[in-house]
C-alpha atoms as a PDB file:
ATOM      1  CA  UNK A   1     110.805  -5.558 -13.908  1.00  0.00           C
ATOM      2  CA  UNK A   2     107.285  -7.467 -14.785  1.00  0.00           C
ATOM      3  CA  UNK A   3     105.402  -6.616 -17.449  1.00  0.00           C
ATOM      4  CA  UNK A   4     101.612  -6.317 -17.907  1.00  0.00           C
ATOM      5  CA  UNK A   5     100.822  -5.294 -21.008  1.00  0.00           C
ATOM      6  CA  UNK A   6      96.512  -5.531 -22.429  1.00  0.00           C
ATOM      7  CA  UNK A   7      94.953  -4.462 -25.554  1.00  0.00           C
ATOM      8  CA  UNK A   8      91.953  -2.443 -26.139  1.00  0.00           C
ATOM      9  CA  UNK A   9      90.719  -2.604 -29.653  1.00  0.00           C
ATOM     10  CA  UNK A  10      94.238  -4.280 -30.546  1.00  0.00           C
ATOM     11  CA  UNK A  11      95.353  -7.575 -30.109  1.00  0.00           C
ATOM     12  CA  UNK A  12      98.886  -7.460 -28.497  1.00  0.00           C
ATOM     13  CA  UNK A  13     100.832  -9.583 -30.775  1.00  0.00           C
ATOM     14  CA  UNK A  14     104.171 -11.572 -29.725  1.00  0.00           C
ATOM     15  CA  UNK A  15     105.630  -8.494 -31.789  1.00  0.00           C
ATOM     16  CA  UNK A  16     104.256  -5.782 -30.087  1.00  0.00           C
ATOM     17  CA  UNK A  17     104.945  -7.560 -26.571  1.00  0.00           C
ATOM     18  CA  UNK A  18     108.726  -7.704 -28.084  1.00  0.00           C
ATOM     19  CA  UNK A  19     108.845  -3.954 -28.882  1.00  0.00           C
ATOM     20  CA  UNK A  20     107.204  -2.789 -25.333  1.00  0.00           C
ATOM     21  CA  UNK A  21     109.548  -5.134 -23.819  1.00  0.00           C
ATOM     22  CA  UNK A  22     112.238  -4.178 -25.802  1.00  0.00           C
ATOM     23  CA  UNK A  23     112.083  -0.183 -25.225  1.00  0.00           C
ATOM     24  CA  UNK A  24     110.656  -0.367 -21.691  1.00  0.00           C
ATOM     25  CA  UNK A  25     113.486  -2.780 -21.068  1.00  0.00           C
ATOM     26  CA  UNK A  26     116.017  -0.518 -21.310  1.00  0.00           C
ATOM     27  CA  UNK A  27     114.467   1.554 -18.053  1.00  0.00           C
ATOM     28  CA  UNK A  28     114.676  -1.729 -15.976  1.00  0.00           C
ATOM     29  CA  UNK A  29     118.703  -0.548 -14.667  1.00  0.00           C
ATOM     30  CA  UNK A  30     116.347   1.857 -12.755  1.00  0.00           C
ATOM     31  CA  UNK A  31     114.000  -0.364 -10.930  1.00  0.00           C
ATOM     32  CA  UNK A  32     114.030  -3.099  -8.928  1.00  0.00           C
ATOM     33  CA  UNK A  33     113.031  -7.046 -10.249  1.00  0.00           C
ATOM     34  CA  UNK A  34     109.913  -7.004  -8.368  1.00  0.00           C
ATOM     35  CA  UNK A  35     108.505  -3.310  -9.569  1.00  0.00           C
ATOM     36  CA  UNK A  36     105.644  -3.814 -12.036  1.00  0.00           C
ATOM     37  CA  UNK A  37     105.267  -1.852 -15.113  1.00  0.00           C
ATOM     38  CA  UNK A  38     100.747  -1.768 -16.408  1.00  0.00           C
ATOM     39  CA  UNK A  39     100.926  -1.271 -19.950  1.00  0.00           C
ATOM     40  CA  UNK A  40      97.903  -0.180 -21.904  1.00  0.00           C
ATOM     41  CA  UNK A  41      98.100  -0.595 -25.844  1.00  0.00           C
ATOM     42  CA  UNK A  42      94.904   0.759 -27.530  1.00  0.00           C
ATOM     43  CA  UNK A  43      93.561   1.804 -30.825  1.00  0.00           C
ATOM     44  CA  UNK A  44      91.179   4.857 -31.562  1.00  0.00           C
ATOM     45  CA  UNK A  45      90.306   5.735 -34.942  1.00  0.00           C
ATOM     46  CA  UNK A  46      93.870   6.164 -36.330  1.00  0.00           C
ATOM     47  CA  UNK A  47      95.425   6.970 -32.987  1.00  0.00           C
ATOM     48  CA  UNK A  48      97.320   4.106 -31.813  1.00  0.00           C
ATOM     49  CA  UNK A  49      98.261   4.794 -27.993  1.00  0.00           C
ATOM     50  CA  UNK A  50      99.907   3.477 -25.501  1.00  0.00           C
ATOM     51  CA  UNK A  51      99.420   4.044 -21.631  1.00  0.00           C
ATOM     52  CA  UNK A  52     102.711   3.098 -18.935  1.00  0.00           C
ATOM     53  CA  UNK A  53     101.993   3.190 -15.327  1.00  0.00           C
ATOM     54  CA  UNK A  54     104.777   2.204 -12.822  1.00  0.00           C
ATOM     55  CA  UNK A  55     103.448   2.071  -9.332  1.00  0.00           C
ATOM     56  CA  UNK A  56     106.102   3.677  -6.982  1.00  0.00           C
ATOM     57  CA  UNK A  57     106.167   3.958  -3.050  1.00  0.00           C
ATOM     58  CA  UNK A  58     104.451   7.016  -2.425  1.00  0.00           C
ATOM     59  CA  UNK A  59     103.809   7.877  -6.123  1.00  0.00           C
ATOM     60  CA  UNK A  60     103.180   6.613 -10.200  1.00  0.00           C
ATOM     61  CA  UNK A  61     105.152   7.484 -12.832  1.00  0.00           C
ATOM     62  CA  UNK A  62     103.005   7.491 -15.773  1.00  0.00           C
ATOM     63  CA  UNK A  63     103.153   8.598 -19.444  1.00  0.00           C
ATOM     64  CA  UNK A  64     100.857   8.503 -22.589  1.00  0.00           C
ATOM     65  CA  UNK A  65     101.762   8.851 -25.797  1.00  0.00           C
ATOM     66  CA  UNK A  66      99.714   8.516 -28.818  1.00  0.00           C
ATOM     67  CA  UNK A  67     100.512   8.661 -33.510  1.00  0.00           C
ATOM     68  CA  UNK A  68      99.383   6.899 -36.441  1.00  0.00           C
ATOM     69  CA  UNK A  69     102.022   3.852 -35.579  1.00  0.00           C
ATOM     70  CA  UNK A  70     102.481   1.631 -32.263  1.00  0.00           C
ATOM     71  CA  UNK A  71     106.375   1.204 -32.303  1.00  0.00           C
ATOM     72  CA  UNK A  72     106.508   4.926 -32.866  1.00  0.00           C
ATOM     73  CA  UNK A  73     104.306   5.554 -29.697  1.00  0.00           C
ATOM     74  CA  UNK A  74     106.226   3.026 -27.977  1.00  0.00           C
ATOM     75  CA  UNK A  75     109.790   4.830 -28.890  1.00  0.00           C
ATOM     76  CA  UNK A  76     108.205   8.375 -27.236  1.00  0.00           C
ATOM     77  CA  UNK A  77     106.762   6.979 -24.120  1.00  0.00           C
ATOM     78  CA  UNK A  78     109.983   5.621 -23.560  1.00  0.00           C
ATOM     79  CA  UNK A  79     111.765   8.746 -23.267  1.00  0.00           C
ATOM     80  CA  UNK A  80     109.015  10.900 -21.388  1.00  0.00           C
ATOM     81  CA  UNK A  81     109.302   7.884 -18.551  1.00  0.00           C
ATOM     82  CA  UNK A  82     112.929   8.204 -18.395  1.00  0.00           C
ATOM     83  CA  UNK A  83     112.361  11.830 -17.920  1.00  0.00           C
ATOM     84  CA  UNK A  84     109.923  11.622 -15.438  1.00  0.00           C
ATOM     85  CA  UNK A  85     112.675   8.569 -13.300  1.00  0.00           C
ATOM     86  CA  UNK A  86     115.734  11.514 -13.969  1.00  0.00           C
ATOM     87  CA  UNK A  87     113.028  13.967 -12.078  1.00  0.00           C
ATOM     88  CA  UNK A  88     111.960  11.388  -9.115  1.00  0.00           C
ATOM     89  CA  UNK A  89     115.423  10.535  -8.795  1.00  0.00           C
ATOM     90  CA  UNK A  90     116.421  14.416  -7.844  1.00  0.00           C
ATOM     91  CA  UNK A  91     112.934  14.112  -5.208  1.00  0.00           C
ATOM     92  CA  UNK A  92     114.155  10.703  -3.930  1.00  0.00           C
ATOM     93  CA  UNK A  93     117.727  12.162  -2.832  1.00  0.00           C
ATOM     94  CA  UNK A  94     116.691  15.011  -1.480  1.00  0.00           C
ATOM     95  CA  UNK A  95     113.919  13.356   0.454  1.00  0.00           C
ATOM     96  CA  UNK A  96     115.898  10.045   0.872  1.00  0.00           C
ATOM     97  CA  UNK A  97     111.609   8.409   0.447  1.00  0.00           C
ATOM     98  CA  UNK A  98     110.337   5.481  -1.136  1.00  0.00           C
ATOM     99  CA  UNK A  99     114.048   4.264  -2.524  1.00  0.00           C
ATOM    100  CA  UNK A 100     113.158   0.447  -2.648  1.00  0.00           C
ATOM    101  CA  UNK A 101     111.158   0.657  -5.973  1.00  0.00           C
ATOM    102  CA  UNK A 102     114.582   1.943  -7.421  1.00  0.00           C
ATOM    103  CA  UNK A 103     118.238  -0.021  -7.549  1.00  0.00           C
ATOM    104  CA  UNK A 104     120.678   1.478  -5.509  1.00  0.00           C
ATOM    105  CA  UNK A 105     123.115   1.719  -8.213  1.00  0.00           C
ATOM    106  CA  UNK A 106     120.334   4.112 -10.101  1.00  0.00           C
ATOM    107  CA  UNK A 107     119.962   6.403  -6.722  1.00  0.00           C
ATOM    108  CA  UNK A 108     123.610   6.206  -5.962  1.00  0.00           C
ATOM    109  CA  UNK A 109     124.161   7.481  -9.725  1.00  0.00           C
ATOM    110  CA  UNK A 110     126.276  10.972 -10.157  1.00  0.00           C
ATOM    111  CA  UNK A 111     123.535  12.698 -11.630  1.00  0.00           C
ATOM    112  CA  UNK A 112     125.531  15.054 -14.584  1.00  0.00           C
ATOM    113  CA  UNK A 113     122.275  16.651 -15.999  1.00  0.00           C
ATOM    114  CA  UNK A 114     121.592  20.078 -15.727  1.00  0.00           C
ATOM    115  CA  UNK A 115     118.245  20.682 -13.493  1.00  0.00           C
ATOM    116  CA  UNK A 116     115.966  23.047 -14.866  1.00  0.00           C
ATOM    117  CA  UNK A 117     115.216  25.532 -12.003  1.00  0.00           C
ATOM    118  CA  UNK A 118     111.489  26.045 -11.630  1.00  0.00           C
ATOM    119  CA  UNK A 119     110.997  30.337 -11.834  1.00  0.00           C
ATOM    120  CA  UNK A 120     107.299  31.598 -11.156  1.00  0.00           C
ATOM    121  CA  UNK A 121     107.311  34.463 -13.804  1.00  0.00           C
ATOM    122  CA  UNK A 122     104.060  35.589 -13.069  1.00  0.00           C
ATOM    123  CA  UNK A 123     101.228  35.903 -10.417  1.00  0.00           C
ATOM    124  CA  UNK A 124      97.944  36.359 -10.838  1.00  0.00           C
ATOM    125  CA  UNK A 125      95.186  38.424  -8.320  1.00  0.00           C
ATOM    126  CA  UNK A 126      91.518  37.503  -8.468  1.00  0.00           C
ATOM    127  CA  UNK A 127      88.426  37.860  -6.811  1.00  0.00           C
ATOM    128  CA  UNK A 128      86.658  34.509  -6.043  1.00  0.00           C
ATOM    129  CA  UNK A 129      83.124  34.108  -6.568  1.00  0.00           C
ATOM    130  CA  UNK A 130      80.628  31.047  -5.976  1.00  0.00           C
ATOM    131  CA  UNK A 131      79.851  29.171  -8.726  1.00  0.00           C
ATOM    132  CA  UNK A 132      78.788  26.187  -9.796  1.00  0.00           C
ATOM    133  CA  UNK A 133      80.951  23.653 -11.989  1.00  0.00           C
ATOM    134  CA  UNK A 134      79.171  24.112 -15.540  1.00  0.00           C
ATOM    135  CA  UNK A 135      79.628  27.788 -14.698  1.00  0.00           C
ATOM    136  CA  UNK A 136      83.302  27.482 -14.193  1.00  0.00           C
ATOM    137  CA  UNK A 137      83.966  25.423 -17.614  1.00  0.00           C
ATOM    138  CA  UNK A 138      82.076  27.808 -19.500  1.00  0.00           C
ATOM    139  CA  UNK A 139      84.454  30.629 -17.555  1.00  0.00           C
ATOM    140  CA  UNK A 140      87.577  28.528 -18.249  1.00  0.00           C
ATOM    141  CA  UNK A 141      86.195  28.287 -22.370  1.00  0.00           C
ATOM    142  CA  UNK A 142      85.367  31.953 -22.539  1.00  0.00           C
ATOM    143  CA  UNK A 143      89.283  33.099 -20.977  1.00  0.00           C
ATOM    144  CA  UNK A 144      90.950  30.336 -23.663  1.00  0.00           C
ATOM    145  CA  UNK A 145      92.478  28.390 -20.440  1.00  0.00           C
ATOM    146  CA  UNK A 146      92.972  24.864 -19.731  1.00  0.00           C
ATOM    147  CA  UNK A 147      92.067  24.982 -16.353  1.00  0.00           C
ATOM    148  CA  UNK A 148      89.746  27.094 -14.083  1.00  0.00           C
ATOM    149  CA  UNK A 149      90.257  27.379 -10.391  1.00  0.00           C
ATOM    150  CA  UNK A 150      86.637  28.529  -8.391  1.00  0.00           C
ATOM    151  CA  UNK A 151      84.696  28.613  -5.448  1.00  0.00           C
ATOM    152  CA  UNK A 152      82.476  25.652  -5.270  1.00  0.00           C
ATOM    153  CA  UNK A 153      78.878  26.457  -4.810  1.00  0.00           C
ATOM    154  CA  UNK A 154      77.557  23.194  -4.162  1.00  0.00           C
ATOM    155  CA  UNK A 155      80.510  22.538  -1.575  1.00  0.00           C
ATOM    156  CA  UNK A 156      82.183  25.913  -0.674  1.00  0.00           C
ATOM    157  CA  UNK A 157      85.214  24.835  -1.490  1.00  0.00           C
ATOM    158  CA  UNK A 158      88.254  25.528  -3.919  1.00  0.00           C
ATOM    159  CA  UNK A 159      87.767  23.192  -6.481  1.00  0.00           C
ATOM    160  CA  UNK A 160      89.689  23.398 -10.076  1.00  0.00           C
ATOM    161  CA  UNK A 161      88.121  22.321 -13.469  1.00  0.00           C
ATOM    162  CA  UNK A 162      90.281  21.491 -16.494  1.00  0.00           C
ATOM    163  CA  UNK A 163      90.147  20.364 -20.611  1.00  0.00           C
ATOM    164  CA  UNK A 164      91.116  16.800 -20.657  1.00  0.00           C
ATOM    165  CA  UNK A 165      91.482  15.341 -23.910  1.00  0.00           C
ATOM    166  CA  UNK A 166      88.385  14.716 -26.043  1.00  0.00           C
ATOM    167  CA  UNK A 167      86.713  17.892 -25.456  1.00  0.00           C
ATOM    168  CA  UNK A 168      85.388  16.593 -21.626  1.00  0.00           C
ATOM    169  CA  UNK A 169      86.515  18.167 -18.510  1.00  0.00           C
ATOM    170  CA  UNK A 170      87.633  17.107 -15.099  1.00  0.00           C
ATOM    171  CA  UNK A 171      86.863  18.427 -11.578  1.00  0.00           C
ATOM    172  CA  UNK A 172      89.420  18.069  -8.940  1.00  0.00           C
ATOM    173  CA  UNK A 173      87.771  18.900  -5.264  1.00  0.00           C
ATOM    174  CA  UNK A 174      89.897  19.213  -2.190  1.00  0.00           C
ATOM    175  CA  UNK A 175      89.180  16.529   0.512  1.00  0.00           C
ATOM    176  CA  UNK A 176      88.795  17.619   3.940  1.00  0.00           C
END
């Protein structure tokens, strides 16, 4: 696996590079040599965070994890990324799809976890109505939700609006 690990408001020391290396290195029995790991190391206030992207065939597993120290956000994005390969491993077998990012020995792997069965334990009926997307954060704010799914105005389409961290919100629009 290659490494590409930056700084923003931190200078990556030959420690830190050691650490990421280190933890991250222990993920490399899933990947191939070649697959390249961007890792972000930043500092923000007293939120030290660090940001792993792993460019896959058809997909990206990333994971963010932020505290007060560096090694300790490096020791919790490791295990959320090994998460996330366990759960692309189950979609690459079934699929049998973008397999060369991974070793074989990983895909080939008796997989002994339990999988957590996704149940839909509730559905929700609404009328959709125009609106514009200030209209549908202030909708999403007033119902305590993260996210707000509406009727674009200004493009008649579904579009979704959501909280993202920092008290700023995101608009996803459907392309046609």
């Amino acid at each position: 696996m290659r490494y590409t690990i930056t700084g923003r408001n931190i200078e990556v020391t030959p420690g830190l590079r050691d650490a990421v290396q280190d933890k991250l290195g222990k993920l490399e029995k899933y990947f191939t040599p070649d697959t390249e790991a961007i890792i972000t190391l930043s500092v923000q206030k007293e939120l030290q965070k660090i940001e792993v992207t792993i460019p896959v065939k058809g997909s990206i597993i990333r994971a963010e994890e932020a505290s007060t120290d560096m090694y300790v956000s490096i020791d919790l994005v490791e295990e959320i990324i090994e998460r996330q390969i366990k759960k692309y491993r189950k979609k690459l077998i079934d699929k049998k799809q973008s397999a060369q990012a991974f070793s074989s020995l990983f895909i080939e792997e008796e997989d002994n976890t339990v999988e957590e069965e996704i149940k839909i334990s509730k559905t929700k009926h609404f009328d959709i109505k125009p609106m514009y997307p200030e209209d549908a954060c202030l909708e999403m704010e007033l119902l305590g939700h993260n996210f707000y799914m509406f009727l674009n105005a200004e493009t008649d389409q579904m579009s979704v609006v959501y909280k993202r961290k920092g008290n700023s919100y995101g608009l996803i629009e459907a392309e046609a």
